[in-house]
Protein backbone atom coordinates (compact mmCIF):
# COMPACT_ATOMS: atom_id res chain seq x y z
CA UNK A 1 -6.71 -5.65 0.87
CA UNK A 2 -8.07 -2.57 -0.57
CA UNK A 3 -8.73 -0.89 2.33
CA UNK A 4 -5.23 -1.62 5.11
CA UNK A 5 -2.42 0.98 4.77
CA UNK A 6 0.15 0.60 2.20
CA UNK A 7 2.80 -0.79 4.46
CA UNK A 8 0.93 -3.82 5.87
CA UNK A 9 -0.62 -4.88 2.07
CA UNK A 10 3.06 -5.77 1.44
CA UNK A 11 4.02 -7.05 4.98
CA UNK A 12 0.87 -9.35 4.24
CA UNK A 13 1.55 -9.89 0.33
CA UNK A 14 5.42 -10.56 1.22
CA UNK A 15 4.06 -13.27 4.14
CA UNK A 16 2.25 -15.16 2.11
CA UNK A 17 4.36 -15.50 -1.35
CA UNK A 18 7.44 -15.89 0.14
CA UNK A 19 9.05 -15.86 -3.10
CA UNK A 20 6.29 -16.97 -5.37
CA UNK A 21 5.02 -15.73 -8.40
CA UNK A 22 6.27 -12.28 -10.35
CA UNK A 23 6.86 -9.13 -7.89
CA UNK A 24 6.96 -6.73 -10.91
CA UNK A 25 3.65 -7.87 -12.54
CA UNK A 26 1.91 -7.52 -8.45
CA UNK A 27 3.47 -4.45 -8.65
CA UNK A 28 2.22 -3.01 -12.05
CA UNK A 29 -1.57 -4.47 -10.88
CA UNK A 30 -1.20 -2.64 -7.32
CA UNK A 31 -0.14 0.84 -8.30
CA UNK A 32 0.03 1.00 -12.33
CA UNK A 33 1.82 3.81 -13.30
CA UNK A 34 1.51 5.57 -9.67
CA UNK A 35 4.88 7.84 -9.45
CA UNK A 36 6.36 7.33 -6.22
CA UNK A 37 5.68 11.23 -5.31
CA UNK A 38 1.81 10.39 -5.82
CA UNK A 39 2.02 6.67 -3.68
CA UNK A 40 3.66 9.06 -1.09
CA UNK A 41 1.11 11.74 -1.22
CA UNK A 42 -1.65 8.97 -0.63
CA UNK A 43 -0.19 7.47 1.96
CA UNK A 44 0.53 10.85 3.60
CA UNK A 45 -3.36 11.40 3.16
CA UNK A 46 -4.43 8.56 4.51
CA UNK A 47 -2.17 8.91 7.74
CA UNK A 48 -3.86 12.06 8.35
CA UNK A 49 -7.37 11.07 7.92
CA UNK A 50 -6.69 7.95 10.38
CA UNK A 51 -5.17 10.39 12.93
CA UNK A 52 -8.28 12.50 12.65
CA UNK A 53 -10.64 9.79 13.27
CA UNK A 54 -8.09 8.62 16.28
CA UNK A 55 -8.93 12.25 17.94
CA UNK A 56 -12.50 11.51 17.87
């Protein structure tokens, strides 16, 4: 899961718990103390990087 986009980790994640276990403790072992601004930024690299290796 390391390596799909952001968006389709929790499309997958929300899937398959359906409700199960703790949401906040997934969250805190998925992105730590990530700021929002920074999960943005990352995501805003990566879309960029997959769009460049679209063009090629």
């Amino acid at each position: 899961m390391k390596h799909l986009e952001p968006h389709k980790v929790l499309r997958f994640w929300a899937a398959c718990q359906l409700g199960k276990g703790d949401y906040l403790k997934l969250k805190e072992q998925l992105f730590g103390q990530e700021s929002v601004a920074r999960l943005y930024e990352k995501v805003r690299i990566y879309e960029e990087k997959s769009k460049d290796q679209e063009s090629k």
